[in-house]
C-alpha atoms as a PDB file:
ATOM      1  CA  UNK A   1     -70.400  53.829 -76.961  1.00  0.00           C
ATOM      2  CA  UNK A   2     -69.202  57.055 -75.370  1.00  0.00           C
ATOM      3  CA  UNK A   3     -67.014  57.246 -71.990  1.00  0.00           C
ATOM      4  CA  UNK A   4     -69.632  57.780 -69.623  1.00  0.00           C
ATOM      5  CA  UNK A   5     -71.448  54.249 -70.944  1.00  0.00           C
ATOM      6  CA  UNK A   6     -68.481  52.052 -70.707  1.00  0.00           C
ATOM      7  CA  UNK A   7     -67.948  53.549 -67.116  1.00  0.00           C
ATOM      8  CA  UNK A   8     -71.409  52.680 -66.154  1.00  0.00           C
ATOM      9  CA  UNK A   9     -71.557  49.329 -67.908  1.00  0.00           C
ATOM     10  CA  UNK A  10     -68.395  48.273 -65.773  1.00  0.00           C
ATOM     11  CA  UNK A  11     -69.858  49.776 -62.366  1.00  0.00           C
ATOM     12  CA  UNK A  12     -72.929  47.409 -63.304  1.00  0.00           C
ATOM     13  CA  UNK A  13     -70.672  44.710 -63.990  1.00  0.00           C
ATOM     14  CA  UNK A  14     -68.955  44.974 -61.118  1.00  0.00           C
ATOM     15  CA  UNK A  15     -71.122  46.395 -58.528  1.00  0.00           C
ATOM     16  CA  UNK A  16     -69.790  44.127 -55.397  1.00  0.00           C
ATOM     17  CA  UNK A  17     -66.247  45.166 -56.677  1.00  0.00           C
ATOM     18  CA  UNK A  18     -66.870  49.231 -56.930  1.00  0.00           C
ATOM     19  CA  UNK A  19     -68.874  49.426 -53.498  1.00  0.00           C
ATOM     20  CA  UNK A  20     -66.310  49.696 -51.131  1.00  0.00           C
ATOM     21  CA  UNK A  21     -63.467  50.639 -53.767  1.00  0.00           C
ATOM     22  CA  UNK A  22     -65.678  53.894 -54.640  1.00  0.00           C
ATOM     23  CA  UNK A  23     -66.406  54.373 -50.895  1.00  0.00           C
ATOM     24  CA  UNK A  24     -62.859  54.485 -49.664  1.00  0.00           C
ATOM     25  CA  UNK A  25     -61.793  56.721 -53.107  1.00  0.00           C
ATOM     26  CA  UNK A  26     -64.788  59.203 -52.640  1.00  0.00           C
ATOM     27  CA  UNK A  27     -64.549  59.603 -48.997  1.00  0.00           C
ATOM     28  CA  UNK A  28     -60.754  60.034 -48.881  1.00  0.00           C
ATOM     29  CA  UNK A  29     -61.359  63.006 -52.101  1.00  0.00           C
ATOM     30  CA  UNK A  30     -64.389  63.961 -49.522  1.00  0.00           C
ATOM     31  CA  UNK A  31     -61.699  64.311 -46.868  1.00  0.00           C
ATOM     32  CA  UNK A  32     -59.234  65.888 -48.509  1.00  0.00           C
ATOM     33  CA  UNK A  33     -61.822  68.749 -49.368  1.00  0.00           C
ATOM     34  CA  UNK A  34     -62.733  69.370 -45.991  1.00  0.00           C
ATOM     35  CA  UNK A  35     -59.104  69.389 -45.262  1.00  0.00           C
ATOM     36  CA  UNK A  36     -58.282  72.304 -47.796  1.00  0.00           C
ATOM     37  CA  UNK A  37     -61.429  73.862 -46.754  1.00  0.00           C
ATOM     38  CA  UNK A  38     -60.802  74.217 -42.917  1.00  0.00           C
ATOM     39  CA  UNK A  39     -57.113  75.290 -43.915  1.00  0.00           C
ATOM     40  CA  UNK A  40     -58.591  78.333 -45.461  1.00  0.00           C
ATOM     41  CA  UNK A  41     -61.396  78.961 -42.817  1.00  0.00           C
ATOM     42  CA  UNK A  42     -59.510  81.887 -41.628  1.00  0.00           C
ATOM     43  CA  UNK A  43     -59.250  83.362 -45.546  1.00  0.00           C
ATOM     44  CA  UNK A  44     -62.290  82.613 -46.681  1.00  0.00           C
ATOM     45  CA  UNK A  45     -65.786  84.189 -45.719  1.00  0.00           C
ATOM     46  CA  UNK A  46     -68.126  81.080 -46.966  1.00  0.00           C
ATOM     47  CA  UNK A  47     -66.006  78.098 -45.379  1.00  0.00           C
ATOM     48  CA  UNK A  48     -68.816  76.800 -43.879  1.00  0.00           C
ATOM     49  CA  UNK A  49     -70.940  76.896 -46.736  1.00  0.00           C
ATOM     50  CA  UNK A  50     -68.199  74.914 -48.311  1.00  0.00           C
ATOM     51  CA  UNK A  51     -67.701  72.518 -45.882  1.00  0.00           C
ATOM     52  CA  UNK A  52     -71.431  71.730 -45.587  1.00  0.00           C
ATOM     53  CA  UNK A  53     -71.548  71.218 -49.566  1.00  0.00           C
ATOM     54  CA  UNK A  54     -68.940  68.606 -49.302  1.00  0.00           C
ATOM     55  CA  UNK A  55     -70.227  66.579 -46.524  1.00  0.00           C
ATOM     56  CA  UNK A  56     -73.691  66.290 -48.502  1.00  0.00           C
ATOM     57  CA  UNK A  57     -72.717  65.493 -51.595  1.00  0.00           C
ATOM     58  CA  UNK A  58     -70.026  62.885 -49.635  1.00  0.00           C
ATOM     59  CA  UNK A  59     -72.306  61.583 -47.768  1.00  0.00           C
ATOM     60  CA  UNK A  60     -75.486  61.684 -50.477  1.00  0.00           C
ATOM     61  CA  UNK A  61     -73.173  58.674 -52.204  1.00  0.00           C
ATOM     62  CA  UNK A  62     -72.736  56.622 -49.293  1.00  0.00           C
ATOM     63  CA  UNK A  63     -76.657  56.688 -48.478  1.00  0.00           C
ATOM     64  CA  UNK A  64     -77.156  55.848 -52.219  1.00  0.00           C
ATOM     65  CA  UNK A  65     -75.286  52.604 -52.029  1.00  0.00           C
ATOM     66  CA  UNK A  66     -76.627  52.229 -48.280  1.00  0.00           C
ATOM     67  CA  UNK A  67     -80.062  52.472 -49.459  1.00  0.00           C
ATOM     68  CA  UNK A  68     -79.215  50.407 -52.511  1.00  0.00           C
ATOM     69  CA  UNK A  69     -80.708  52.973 -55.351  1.00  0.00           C
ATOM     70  CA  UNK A  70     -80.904  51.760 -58.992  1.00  0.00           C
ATOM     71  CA  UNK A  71     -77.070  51.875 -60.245  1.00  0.00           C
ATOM     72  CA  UNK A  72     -77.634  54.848 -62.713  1.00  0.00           C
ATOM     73  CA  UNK A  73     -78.302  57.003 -60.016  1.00  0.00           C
ATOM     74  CA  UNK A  74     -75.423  55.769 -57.512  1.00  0.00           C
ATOM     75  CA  UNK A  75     -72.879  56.229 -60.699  1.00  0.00           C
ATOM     76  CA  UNK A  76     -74.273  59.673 -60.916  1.00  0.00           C
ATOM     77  CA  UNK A  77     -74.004  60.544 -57.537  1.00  0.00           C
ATOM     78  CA  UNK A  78     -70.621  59.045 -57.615  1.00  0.00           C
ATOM     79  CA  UNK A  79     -69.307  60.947 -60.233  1.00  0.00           C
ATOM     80  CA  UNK A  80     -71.183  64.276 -58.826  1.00  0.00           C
ATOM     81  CA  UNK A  81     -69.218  63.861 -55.487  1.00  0.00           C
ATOM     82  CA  UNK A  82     -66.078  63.291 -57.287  1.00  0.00           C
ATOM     83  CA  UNK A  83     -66.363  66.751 -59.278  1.00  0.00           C
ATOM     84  CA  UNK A  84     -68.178  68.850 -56.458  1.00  0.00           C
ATOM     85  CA  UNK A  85     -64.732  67.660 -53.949  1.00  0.00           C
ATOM     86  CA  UNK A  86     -62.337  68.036 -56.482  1.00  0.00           C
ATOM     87  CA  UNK A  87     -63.796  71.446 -57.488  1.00  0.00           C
ATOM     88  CA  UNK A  88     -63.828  72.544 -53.940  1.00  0.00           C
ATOM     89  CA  UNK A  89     -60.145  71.058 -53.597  1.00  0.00           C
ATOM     90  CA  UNK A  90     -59.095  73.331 -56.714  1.00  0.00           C
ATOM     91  CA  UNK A  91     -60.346  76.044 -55.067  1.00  0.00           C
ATOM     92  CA  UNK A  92     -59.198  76.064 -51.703  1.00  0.00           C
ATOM     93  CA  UNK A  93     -55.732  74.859 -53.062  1.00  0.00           C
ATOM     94  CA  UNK A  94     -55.654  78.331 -55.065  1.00  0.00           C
ATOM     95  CA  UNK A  95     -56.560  80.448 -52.085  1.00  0.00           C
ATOM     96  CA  UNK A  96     -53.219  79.126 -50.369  1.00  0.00           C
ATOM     97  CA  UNK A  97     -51.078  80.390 -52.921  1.00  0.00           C
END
């Protein structure tokens, strides 16, 4: 069993633990991004194209366990959120410097 199977075997495991752990972890990485983003609205031309990109992806994951998807796809969109934030966090963080 790789990484990604283990992860996803636990999350099943522990479903009614994860939902409001991953919430508050995905929308404070979620908030973060927006943070770095509006910081740099005045250096970069496609802030808002940013911005919008993290809110959907944020908020995709929140409607997934809202709507109570099979748990394959709320992992995935989990995990997708994570990256797409913490890419857009990388980013933005390099533009200060």
């Amino acid at each position: 069993m790789n990484f990604y199977e283990k992860s996803l075997s636990n999350f099943n495991e522990n479903y009614i633990l994860y939902i409001p752990l991953s919430i508050i972890f995905q929308s404070c990485v979620g908030s973060i991004a927006a943070m770095y983003i509006l910081i740099n609205s005045t250096i970069s031309e496609f802030y808002l194209l940013e911005l919008t990109i993290c809110v959907i992806v944020s908020m995709t994951y929140n409607a997934a366990i809202m709507a109570h998807l099979k748990l394959k796809w709320t992992f995935n969109l989990l995990i997708l959120s994570l990256i797409v934030n913490i890419i857009l966090i990388a980013l933005n963080v390099m533009r200060l410097q």
